[in-house]
N, C-alpha and C. Protein backbone atom coordinates (compact mmCIF):
# COMPACT_ATOMS: atom_id res chain seq x y z
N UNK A 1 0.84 -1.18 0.00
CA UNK A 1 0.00 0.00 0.00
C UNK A 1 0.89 1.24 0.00
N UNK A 2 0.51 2.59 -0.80
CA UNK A 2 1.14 3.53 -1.18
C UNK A 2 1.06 4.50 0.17
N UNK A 3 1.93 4.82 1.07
CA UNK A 3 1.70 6.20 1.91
C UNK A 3 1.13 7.36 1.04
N UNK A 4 0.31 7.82 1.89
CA UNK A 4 -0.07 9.17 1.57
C UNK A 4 0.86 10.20 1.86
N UNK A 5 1.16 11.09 1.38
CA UNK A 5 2.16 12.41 1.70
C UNK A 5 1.41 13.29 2.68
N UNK A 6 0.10 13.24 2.19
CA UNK A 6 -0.54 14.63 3.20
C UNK A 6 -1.23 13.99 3.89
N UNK A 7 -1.24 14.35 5.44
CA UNK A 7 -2.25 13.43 6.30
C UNK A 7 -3.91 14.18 6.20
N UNK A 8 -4.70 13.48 6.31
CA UNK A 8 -5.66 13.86 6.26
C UNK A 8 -6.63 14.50 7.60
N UNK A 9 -7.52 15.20 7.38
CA UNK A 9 -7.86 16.21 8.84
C UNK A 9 -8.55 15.59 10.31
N UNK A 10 -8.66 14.38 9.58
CA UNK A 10 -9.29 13.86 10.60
C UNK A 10 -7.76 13.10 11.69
N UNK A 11 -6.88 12.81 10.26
CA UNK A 11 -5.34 12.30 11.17
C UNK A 11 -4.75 13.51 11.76
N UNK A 12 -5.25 14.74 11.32
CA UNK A 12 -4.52 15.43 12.02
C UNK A 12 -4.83 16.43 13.51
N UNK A 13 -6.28 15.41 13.65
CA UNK A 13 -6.73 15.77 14.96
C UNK A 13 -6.29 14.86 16.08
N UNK A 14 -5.76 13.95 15.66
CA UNK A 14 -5.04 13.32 16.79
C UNK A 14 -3.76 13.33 17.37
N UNK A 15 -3.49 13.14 18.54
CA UNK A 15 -2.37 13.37 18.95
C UNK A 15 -1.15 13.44 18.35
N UNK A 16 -0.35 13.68 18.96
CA UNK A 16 1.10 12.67 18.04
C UNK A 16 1.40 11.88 19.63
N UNK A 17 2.51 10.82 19.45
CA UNK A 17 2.43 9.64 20.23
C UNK A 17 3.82 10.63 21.23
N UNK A 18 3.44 10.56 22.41
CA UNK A 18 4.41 10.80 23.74
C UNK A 18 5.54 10.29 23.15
N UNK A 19 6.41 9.51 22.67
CA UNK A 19 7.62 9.33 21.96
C UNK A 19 7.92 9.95 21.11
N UNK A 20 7.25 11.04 20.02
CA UNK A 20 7.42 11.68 18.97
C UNK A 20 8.34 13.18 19.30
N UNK A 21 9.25 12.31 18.63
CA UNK A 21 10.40 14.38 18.67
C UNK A 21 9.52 15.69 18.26
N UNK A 22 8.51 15.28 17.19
CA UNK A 22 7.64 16.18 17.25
C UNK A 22 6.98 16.80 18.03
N UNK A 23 6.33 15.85 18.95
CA UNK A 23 5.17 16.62 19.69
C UNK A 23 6.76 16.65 20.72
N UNK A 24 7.81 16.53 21.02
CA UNK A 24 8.67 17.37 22.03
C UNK A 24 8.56 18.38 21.22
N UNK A 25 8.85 18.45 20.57
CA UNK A 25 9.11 19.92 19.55
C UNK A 25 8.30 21.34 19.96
N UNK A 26 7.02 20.69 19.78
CA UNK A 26 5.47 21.93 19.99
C UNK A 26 5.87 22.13 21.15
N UNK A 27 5.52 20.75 22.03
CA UNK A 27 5.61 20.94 23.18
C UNK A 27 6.15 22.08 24.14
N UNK A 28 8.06 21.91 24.01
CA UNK A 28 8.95 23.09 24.24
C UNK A 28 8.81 24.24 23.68
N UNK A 29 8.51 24.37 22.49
CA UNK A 29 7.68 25.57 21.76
C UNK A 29 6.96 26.45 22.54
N UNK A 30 5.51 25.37 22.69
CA UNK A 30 4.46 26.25 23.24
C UNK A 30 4.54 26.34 24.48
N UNK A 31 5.80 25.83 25.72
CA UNK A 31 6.59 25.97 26.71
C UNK A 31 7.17 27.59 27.16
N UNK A 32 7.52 27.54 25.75
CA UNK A 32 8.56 28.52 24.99
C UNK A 32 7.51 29.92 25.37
N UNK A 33 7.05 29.97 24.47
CA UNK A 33 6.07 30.81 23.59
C UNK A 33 5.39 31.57 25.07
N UNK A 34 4.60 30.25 25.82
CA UNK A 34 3.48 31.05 27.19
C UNK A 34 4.46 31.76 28.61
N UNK A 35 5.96 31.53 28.48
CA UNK A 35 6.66 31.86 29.32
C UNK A 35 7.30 33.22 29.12
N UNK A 36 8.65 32.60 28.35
CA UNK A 36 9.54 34.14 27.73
C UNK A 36 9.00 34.69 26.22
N UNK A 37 7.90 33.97 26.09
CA UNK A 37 6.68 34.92 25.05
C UNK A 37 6.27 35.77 25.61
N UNK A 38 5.97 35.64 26.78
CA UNK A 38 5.19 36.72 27.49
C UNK A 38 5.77 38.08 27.67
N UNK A 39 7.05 38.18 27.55
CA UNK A 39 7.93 39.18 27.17
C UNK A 39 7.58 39.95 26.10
N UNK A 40 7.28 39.32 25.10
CA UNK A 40 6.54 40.25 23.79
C UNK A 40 5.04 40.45 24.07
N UNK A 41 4.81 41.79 23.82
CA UNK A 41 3.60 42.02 23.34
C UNK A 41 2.50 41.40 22.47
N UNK A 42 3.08 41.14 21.37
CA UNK A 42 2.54 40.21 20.32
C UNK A 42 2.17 39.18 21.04
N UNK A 43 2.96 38.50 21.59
CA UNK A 43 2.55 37.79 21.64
C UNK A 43 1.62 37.13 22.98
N UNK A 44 1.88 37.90 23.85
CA UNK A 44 1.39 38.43 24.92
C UNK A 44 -0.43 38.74 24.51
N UNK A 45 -0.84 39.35 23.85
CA UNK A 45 -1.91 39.81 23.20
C UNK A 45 -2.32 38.68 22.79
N UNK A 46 -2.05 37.60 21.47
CA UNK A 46 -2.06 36.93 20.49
C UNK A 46 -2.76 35.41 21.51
N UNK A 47 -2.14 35.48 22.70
CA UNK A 47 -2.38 34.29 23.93
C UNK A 47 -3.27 34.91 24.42
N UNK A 48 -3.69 36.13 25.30
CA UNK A 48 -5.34 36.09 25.41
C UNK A 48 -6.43 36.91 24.60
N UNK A 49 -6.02 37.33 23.22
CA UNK A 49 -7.42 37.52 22.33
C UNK A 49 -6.99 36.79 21.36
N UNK A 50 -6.54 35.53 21.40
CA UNK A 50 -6.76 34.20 19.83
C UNK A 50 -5.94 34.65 18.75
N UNK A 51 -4.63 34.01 18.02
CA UNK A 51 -3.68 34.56 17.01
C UNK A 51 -4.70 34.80 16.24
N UNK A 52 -6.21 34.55 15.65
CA UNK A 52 -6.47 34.88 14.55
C UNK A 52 -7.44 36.06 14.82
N UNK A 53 -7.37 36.80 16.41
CA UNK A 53 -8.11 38.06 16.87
C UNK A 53 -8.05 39.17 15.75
N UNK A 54 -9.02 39.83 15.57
CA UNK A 54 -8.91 41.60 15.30
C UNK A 54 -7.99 42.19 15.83
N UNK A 55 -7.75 41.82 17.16
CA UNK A 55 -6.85 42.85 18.02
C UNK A 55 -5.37 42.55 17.75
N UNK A 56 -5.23 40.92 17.33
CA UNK A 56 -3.85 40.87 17.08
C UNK A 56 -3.34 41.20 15.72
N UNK A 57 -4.72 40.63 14.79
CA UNK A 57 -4.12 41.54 13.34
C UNK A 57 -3.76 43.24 13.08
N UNK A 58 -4.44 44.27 14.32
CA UNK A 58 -4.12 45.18 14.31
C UNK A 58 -2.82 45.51 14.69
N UNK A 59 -2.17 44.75 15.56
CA UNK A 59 -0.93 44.99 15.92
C UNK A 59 -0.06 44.15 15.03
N UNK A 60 -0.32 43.18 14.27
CA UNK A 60 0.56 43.01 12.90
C UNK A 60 0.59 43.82 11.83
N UNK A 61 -0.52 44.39 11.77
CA UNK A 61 -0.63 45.57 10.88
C UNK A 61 0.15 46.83 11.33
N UNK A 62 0.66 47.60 12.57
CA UNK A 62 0.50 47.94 13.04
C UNK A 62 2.50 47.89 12.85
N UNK A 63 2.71 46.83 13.27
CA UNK A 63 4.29 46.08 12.61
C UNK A 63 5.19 47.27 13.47
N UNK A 64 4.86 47.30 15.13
CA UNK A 64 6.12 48.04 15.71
C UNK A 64 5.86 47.12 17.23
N UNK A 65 7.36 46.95 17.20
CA UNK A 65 7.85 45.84 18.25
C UNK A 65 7.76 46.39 19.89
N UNK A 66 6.69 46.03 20.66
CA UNK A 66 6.62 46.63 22.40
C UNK A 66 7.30 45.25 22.73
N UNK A 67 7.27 45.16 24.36
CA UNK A 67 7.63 43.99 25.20
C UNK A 67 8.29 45.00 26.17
N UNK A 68 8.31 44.17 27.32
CA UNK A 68 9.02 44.36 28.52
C UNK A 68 11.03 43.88 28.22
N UNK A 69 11.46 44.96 28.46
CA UNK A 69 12.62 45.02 28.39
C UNK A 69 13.48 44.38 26.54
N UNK A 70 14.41 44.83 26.55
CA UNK A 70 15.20 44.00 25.66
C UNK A 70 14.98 42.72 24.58
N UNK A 71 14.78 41.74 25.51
CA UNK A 71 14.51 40.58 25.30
C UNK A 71 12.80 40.40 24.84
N UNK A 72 12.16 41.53 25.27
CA UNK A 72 10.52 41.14 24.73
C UNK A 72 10.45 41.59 23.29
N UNK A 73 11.07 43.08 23.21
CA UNK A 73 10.96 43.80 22.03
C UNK A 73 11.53 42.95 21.05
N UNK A 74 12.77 42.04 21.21
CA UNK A 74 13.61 41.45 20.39
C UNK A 74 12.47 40.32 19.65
N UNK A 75 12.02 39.58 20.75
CA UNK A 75 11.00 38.54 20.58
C UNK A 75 9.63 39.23 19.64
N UNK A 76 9.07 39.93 19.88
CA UNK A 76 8.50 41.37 19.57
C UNK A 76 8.51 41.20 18.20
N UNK A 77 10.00 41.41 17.47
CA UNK A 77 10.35 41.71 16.02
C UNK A 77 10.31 40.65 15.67
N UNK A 78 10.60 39.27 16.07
CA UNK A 78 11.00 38.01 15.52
C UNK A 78 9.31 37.58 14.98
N UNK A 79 8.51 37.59 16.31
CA UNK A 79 7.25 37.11 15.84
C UNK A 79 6.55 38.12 14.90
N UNK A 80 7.07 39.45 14.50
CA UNK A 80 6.38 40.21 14.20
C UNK A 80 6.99 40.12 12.35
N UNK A 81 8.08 39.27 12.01
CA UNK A 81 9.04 39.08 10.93
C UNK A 81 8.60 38.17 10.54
N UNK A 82 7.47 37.19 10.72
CA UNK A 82 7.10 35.88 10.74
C UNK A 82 6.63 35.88 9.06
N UNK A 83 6.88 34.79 8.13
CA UNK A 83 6.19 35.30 7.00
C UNK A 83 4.72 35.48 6.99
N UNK A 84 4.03 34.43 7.97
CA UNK A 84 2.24 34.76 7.81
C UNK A 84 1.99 36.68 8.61
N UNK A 85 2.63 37.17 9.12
CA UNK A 85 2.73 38.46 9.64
C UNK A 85 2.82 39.33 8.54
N UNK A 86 4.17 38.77 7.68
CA UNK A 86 4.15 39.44 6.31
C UNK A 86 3.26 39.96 5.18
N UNK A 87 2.69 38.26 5.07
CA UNK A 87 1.45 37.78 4.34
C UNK A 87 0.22 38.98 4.66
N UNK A 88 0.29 38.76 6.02
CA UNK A 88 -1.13 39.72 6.38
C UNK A 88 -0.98 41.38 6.30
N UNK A 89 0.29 41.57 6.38
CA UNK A 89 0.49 43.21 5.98
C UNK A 89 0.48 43.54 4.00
N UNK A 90 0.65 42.43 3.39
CA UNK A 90 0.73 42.52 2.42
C UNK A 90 -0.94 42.74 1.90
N UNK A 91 -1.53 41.99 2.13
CA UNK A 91 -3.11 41.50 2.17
C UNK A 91 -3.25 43.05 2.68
N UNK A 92 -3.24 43.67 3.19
CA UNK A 92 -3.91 45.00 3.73
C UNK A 92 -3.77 45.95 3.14
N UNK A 93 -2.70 45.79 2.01
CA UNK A 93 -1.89 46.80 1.06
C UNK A 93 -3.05 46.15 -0.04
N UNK A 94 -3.16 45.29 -0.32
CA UNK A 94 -4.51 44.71 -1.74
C UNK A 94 -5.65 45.13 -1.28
N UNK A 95 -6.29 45.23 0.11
CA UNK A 95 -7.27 45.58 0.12
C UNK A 95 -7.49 47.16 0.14
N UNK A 96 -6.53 47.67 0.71
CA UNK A 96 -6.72 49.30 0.31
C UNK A 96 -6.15 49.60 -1.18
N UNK A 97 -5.64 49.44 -1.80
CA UNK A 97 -5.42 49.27 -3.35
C UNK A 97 -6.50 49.03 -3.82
N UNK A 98 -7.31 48.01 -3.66
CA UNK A 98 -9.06 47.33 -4.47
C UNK A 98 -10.06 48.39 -4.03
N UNK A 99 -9.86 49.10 -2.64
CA UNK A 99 -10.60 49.92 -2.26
C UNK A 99 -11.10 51.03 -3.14
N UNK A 100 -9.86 51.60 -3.39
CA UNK A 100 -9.03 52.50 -3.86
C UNK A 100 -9.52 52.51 -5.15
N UNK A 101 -8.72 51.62 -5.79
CA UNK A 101 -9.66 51.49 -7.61
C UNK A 101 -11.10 51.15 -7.34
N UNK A 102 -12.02 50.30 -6.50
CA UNK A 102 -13.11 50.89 -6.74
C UNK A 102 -13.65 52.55 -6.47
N UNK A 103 -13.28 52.87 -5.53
CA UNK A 103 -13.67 54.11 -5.67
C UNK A 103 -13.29 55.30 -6.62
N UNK A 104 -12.69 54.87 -7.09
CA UNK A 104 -12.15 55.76 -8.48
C UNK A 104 -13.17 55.40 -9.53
N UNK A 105 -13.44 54.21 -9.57
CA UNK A 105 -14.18 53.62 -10.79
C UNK A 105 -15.88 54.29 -10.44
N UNK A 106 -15.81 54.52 -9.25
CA UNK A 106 -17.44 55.12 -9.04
C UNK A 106 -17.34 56.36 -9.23
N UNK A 107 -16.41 57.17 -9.75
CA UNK A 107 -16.11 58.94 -9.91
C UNK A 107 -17.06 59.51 -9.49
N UNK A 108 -17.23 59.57 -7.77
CA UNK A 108 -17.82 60.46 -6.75
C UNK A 108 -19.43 60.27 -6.52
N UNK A 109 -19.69 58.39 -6.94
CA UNK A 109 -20.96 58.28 -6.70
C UNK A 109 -20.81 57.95 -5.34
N UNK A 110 -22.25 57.90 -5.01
CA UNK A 110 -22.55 57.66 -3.71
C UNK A 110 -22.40 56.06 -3.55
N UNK A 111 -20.95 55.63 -2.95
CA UNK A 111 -20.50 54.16 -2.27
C UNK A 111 -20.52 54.01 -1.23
N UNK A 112 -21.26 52.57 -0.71
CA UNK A 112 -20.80 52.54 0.53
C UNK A 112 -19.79 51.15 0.81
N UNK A 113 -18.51 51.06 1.63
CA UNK A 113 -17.91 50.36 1.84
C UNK A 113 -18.03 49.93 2.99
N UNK A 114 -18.10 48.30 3.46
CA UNK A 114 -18.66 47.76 4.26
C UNK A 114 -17.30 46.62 5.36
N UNK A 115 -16.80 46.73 6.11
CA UNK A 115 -15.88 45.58 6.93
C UNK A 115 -16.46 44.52 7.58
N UNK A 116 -16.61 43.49 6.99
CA UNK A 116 -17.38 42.35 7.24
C UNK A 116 -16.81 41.83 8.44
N UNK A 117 -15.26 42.05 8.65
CA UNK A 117 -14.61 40.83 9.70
C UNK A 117 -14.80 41.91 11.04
N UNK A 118 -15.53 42.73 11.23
CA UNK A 118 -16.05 43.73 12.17
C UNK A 118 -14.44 44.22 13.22
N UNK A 119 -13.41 43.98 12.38
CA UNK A 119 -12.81 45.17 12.98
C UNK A 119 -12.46 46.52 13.06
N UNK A 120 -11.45 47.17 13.31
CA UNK A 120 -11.39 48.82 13.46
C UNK A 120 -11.59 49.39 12.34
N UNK A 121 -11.10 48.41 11.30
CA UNK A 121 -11.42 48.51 9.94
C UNK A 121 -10.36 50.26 9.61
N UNK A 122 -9.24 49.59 9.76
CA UNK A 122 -8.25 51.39 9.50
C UNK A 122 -8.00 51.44 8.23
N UNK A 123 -8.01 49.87 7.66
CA UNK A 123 -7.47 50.53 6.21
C UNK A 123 -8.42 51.07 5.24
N UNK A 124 -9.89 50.92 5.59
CA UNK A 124 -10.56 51.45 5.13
C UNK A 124 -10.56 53.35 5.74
N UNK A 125 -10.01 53.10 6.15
CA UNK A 125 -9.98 54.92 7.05
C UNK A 125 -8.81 55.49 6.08
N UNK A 126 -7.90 54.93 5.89
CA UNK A 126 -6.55 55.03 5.57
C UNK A 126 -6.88 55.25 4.46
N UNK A 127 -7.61 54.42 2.99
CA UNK A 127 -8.12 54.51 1.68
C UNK A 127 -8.97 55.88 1.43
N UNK A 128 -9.60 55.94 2.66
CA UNK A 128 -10.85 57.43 2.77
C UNK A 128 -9.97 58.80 3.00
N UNK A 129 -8.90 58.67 3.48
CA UNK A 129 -7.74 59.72 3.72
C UNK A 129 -7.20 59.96 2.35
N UNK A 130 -6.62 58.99 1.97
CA UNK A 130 -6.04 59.43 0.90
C UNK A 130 -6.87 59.86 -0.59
N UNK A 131 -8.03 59.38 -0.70
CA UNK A 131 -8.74 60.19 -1.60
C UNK A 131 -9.54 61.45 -1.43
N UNK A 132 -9.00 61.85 -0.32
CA UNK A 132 -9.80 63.40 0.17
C UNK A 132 -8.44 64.41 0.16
């Protein structure tokens, strides 16, 4: 029988086995992460409003490194350098760009633009700035 390459979602709701270097891996990680994470802001934030919060995408957007002392700010930049961090500042630059050309394309009709994922919604503030 042929292995599969990609595990499937239901395999990947299960554990990994107490012997697995892997799950040491997370493990010390997320060891890692809830201790001298807590030093960063990011990530500090990211542990009690959910990495995929409003509040934490604002402070990826946002892309300036706080923490307690030295060592947080450092941590700070590292998680804040992350490529999905990247990804999501990039994504914010397309959506005020799409903004942007639609509202050009409506030459001063009456639009209304709407933020579905109900946050602060700045880059829509940011798009409204720069065409005034």
């Amino acid at each position: 029988m042929q292995r599969r390459l990609i595990p499937t979602f239901e395999e990947l709701l299960e554990p990994l086995p107490v012997l697995s270097p892997k799950r040491w891996y997370y493990d010390i990680l997320s060891l890692l992460m809830r201790s001298i994470g807590a030093y960063s802001d990011g990530i500090r934030i990211a542990y009690e409003n959910g990495f995929d919060s409003g509040i934490i995408m604002n402070y990826i957007y946002n892309n300036f490194s706080f923490g307690r002392n030295y060592i947080g700010k450092t941590l700070d930049r590292v998680f804040l350098d992350q490529v999905t961090c990247k990804a999501f500042r990039s994504t914010k630059e397309i959506q005020k760009s799409m903004i942007l050309s639609f509202l050009e394309e409506r030459n001063g009709d009456p639009t209304y633009v709407v933020d579905l994922a109900s946050g602060k919604a700045d880059y829509i503030y940011e798009v409204l700035r720069e065409t005034n």
